[in-house]
Protein backbone atom coordinates (compact mmCIF):
# COMPACT_ATOMS: atom_id res chain seq x y z
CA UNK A 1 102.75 84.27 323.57
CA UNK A 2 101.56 87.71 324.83
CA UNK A 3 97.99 88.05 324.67
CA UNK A 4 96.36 90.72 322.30
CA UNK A 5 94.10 93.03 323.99
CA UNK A 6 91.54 95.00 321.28
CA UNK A 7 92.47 98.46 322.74
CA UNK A 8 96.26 97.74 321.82
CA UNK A 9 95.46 97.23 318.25
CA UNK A 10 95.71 100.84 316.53
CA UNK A 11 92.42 102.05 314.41
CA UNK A 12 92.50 100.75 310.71
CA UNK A 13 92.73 103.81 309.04
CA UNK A 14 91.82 103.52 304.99
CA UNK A 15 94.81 104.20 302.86
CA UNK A 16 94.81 107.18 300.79
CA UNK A 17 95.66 107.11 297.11
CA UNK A 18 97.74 110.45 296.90
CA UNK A 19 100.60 111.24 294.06
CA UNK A 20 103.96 110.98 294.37
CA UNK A 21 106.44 113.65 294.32
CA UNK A 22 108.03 112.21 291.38
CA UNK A 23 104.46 111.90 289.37
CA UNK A 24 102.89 114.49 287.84
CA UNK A 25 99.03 115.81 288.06
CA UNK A 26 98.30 114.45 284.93
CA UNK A 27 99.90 111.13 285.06
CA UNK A 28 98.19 110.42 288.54
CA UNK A 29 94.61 110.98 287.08
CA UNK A 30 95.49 108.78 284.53
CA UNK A 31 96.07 105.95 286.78
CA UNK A 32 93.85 107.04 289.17
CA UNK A 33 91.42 107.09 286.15
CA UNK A 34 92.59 103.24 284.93
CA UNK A 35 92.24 102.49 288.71
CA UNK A 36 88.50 103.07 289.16
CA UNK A 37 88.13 101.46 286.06
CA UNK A 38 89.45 98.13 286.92
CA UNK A 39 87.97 98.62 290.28
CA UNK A 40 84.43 98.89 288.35
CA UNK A 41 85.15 95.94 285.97
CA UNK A 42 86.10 94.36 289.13
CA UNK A 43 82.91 95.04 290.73
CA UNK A 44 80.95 94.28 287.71
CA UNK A 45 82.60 90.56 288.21
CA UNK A 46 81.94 90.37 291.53
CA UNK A 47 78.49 91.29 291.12
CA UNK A 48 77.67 88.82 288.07
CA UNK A 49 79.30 85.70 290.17
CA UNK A 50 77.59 86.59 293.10
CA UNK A 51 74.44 86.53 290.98
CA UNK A 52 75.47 83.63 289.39
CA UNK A 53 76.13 81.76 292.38
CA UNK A 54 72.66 82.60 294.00
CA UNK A 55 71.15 80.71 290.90
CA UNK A 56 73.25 77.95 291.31
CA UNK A 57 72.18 77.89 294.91
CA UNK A 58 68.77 78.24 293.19
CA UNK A 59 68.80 75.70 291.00
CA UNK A 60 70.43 73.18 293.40
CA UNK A 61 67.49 73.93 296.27
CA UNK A 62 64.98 72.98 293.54
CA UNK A 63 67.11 70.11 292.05
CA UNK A 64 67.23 68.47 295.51
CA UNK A 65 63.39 69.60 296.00
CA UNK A 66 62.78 67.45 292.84
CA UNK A 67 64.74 65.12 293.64
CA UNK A 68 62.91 64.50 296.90
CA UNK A 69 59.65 64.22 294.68
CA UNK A 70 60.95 61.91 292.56
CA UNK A 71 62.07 59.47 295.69
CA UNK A 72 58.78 59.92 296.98
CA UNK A 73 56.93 58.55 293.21
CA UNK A 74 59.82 56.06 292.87
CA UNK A 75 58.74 54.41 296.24
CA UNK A 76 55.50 55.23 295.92
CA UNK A 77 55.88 53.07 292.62
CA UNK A 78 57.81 50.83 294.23
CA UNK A 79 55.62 49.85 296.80
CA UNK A 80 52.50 49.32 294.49
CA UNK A 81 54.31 47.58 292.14
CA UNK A 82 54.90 45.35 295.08
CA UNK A 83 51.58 45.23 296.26
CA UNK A 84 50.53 44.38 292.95
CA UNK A 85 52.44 41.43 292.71
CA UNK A 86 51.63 40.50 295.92
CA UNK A 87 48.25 40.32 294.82
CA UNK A 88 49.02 38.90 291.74
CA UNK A 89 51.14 36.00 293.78
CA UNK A 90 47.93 35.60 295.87
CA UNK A 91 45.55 35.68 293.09
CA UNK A 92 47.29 32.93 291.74
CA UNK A 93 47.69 30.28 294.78
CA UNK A 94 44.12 31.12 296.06
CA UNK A 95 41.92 28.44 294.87
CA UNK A 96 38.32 27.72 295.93
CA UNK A 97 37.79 23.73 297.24
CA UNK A 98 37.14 22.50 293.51
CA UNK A 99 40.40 24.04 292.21
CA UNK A 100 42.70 22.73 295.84
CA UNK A 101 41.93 19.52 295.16
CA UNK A 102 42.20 18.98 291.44
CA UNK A 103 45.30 20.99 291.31
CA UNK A 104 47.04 20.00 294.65
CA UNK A 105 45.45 17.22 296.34
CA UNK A 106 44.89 14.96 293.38
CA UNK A 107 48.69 16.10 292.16
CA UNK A 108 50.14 15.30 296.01
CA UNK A 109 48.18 11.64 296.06
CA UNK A 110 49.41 10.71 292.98
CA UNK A 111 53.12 11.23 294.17
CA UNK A 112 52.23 9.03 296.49
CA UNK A 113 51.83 6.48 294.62
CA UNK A 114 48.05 6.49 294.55
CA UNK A 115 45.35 5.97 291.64
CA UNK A 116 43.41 9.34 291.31
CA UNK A 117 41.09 9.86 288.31
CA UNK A 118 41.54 13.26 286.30
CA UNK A 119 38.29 14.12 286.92
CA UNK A 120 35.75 13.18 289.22
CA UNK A 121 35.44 9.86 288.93
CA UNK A 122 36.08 7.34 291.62
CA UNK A 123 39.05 4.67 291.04
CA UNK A 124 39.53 1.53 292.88
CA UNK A 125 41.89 2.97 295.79
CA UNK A 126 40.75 6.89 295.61
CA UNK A 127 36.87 7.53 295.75
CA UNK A 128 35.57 11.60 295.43
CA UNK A 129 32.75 13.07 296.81
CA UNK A 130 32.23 9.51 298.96
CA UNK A 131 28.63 9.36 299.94
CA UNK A 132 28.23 9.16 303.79
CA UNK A 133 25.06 9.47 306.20
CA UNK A 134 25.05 10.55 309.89
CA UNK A 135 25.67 13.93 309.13
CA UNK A 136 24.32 17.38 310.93
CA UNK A 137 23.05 18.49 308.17
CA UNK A 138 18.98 18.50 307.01
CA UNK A 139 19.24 15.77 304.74
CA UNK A 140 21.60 13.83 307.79
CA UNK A 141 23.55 12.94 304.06
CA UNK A 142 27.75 14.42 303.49
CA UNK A 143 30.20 13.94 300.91
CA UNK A 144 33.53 13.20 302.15
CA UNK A 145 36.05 14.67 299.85
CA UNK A 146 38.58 11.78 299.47
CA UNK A 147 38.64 8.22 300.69
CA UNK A 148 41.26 6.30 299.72
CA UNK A 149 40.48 2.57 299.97
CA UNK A 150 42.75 -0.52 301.37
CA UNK A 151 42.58 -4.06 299.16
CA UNK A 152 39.96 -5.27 301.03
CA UNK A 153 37.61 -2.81 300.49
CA UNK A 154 38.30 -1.54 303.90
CA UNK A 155 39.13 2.66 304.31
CA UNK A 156 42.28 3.55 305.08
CA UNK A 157 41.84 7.09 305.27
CA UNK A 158 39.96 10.21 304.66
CA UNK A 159 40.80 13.37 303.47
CA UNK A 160 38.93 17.08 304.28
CA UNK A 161 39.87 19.62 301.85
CA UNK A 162 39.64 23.28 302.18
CA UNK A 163 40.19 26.03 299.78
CA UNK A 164 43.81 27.46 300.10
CA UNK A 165 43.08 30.83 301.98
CA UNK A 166 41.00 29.02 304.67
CA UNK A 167 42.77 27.60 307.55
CA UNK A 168 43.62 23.92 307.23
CA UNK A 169 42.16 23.44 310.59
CA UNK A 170 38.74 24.34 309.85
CA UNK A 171 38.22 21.03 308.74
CA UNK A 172 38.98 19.19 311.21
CA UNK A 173 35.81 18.65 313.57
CA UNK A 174 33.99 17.97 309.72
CA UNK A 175 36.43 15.15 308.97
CA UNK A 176 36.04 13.39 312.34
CA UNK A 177 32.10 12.93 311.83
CA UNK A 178 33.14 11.63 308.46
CA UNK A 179 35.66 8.84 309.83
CA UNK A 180 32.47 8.21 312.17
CA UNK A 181 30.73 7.16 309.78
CA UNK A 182 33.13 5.16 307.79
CA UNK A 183 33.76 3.55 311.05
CA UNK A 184 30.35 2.78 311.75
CA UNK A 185 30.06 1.71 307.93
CA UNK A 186 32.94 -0.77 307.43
CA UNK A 187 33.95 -1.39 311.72
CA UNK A 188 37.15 0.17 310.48
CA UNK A 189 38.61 3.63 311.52
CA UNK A 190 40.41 5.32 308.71
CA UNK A 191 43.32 7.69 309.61
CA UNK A 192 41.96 11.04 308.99
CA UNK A 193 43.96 13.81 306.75
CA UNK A 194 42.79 17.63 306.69
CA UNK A 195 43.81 20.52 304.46
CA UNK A 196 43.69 24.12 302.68
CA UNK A 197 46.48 22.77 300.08
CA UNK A 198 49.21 23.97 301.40
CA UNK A 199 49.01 22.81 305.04
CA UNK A 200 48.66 19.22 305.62
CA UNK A 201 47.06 17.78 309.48
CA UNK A 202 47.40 13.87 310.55
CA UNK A 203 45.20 12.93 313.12
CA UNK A 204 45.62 8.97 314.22
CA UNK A 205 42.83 8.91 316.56
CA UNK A 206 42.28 5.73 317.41
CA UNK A 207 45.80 4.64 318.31
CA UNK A 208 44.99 8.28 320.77
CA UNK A 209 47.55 10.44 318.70
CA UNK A 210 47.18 14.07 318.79
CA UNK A 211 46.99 16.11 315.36
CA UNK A 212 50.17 17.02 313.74
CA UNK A 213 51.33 18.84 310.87
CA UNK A 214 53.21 16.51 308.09
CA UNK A 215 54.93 17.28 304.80
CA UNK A 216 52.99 14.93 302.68
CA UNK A 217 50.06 12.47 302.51
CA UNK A 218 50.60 8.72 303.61
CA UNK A 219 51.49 6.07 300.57
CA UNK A 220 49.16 3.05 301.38
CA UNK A 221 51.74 0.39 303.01
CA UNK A 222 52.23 3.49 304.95
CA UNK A 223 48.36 3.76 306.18
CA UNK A 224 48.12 -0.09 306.46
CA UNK A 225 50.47 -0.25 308.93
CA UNK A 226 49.20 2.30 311.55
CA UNK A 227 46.31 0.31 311.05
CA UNK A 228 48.04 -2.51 311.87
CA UNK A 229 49.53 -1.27 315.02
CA UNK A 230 45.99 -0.74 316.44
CA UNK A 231 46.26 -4.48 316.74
CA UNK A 232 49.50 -5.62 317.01
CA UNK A 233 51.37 -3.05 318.81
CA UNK A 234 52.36 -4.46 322.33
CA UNK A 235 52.42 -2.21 325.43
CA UNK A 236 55.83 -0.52 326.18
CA UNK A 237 55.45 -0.27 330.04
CA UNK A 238 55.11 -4.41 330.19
CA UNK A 239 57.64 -5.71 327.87
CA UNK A 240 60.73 -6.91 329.10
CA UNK A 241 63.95 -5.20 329.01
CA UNK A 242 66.46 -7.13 327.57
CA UNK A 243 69.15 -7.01 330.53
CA UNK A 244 72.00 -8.79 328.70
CA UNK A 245 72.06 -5.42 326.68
CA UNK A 246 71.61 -2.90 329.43
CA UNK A 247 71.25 -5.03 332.44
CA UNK A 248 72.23 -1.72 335.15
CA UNK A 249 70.33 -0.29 336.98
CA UNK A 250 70.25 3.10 335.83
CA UNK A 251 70.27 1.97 332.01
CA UNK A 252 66.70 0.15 332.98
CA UNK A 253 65.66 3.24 334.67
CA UNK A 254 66.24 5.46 331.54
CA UNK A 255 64.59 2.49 329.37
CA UNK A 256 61.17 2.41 331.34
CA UNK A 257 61.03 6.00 331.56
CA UNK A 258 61.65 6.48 327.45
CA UNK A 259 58.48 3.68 327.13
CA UNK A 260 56.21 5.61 329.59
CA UNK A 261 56.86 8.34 327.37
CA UNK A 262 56.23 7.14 324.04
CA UNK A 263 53.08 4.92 326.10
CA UNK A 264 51.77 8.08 326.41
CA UNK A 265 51.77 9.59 322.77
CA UNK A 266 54.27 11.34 322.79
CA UNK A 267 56.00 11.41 319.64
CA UNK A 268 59.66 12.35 321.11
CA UNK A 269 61.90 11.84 324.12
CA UNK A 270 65.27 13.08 325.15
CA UNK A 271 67.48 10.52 326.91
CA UNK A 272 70.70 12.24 328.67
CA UNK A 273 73.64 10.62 330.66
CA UNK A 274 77.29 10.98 331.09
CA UNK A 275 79.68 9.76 328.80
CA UNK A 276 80.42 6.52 329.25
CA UNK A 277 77.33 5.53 330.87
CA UNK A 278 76.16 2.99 328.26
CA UNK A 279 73.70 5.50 326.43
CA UNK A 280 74.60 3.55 322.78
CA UNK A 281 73.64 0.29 324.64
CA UNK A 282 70.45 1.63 326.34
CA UNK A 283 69.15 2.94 322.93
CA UNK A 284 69.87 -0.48 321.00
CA UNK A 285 67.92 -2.13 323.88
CA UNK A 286 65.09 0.30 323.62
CA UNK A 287 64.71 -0.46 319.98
CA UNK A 288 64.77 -4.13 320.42
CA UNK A 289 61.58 -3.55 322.73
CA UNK A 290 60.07 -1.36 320.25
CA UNK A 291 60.70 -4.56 317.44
């Protein structure tokens, strides 16, 4: 295709509205007449859209401009309704000491299987507000929330309650001056439980156990056998390894080296060979050691 240069295109030149030969004078003004007419009327049109589109445009710049305002309140709403209820949700679980215990702790125990008193009162397994001396404070007396009591009058455990927003562990230095002095009361260490509530700490000291989180409080066949194993529980690392069950070499290996872990406190171990190895037999032998 031949390219178009500007200076090749003629000028536009306007086009003339002239009679024809075969019209006469007063014919032409007539149309000539009807022609600027129309082209008026035409005008008139093109002037009223034009206007009529600049208020559209108008009135969609300030329906999108209130629009925008109305997002802004909508999420503005949005987000204190939110906050609101977020309060409200917090309002609702956040409960000073008094109001943990009676409507969690006590509720929690009892699904347990444990004897808790509606109110205050003391019951056979579950004492409140248990008396105890030795303490830093002026009057060297402290109240330890919950003890809950074995057959033989002996405590199984104790329990230091905080109120929901505090953290659970805030309690814990508090509740090991309290098994101190049930210890030093009744030569019997109770396993000590502390909590806001919601969060729930174990901490089996005297078998050398570090503090864990747990799901739930202990039922009491539960708490009378870690007691137990304080005195019956043999030590791992000197019991013998059954070797008619995993007699190689390797398989003893991996046995002694799962004891010395769980000798000391650790809670889990990983054991990893190839297949075929005898892993099924090793574990069966380790759990005959732990029986």
């Amino acid at each position: 295709m031949a390219r178009v240069i500007e200076k090749d295109c003629p000028t536009f030149i306007t086009p003339v509205n002239s009679q024809r030969e075969d019209e006469s004078k007063d014919e032409f003004k007539r149309k000539n007449k009807q022609l600027q007419q129309k082209l008026k009327q035409n005008n008139e049109i093109l002037t009223q859209a034009l206007k009529e589109l600049e208020e559209a445009k108008q009135a969609q710049s300030q329906a999108q401009k209130e629009a925008a305002q109305l997002k802004v309140q909508v999420d503005q709403a949005k987000a204190d309704k939110l906050r609101s209820n977020t309060l409200a949700m917090k309002s609702s679980f956040d409960f000073n000491e008094q109001e943990t215990r009676k409507r969690i702790i006590d509720a929690d125990l009892r699904s347990c299987g444990w004897d808790v008193a509606l109110d205050e009162e003391n019951t056979e397994q579950v004492s409140k507000e248990f008396e105890v001396d030795g303490q830093p404070t002026q009057t060297g007396i402290g109240y330890c929330d919950y003890v809950l009591w074995d057959d033989n009058g002996k405590p199984l455990a104790v329990i230091e309650a905080k109120r929901t927003r505090k953290d659970a562990k805030a309690g814990r230095e508090q509740a090991k001056l309290y098994a101190d002095a049930l210890e030093k009361r009744y030569s019997q260490r109770p396993v000590i439980f502390y909590t806001n509530g919601y969060e729930i700490y174990i901490w089996d000291d005297a078998q050398g156990y570090a503090p864990r989180a747990i799901f739930g409080y202990y039922a009491k066949d539960s708490l009378q056998y870690l007691i137990q194993q304080r005195s019956l529980k043999q030590d791992l690392n000197t019991t013998p390894i059954d070797t008619k069950v995993a007699g190689r070499m390797y398989q003893m290996e991996s046995i002694s080296r799962v004891c010395e872990r769980f000798s000391d406190r650790h809670r889990k171990a990983l054991l990893v060979q190839a297949t075929g190895t005898g892993k099924t037999r090793g574990i069966y032998s380790i759990g005959k050691t732990f029986d």
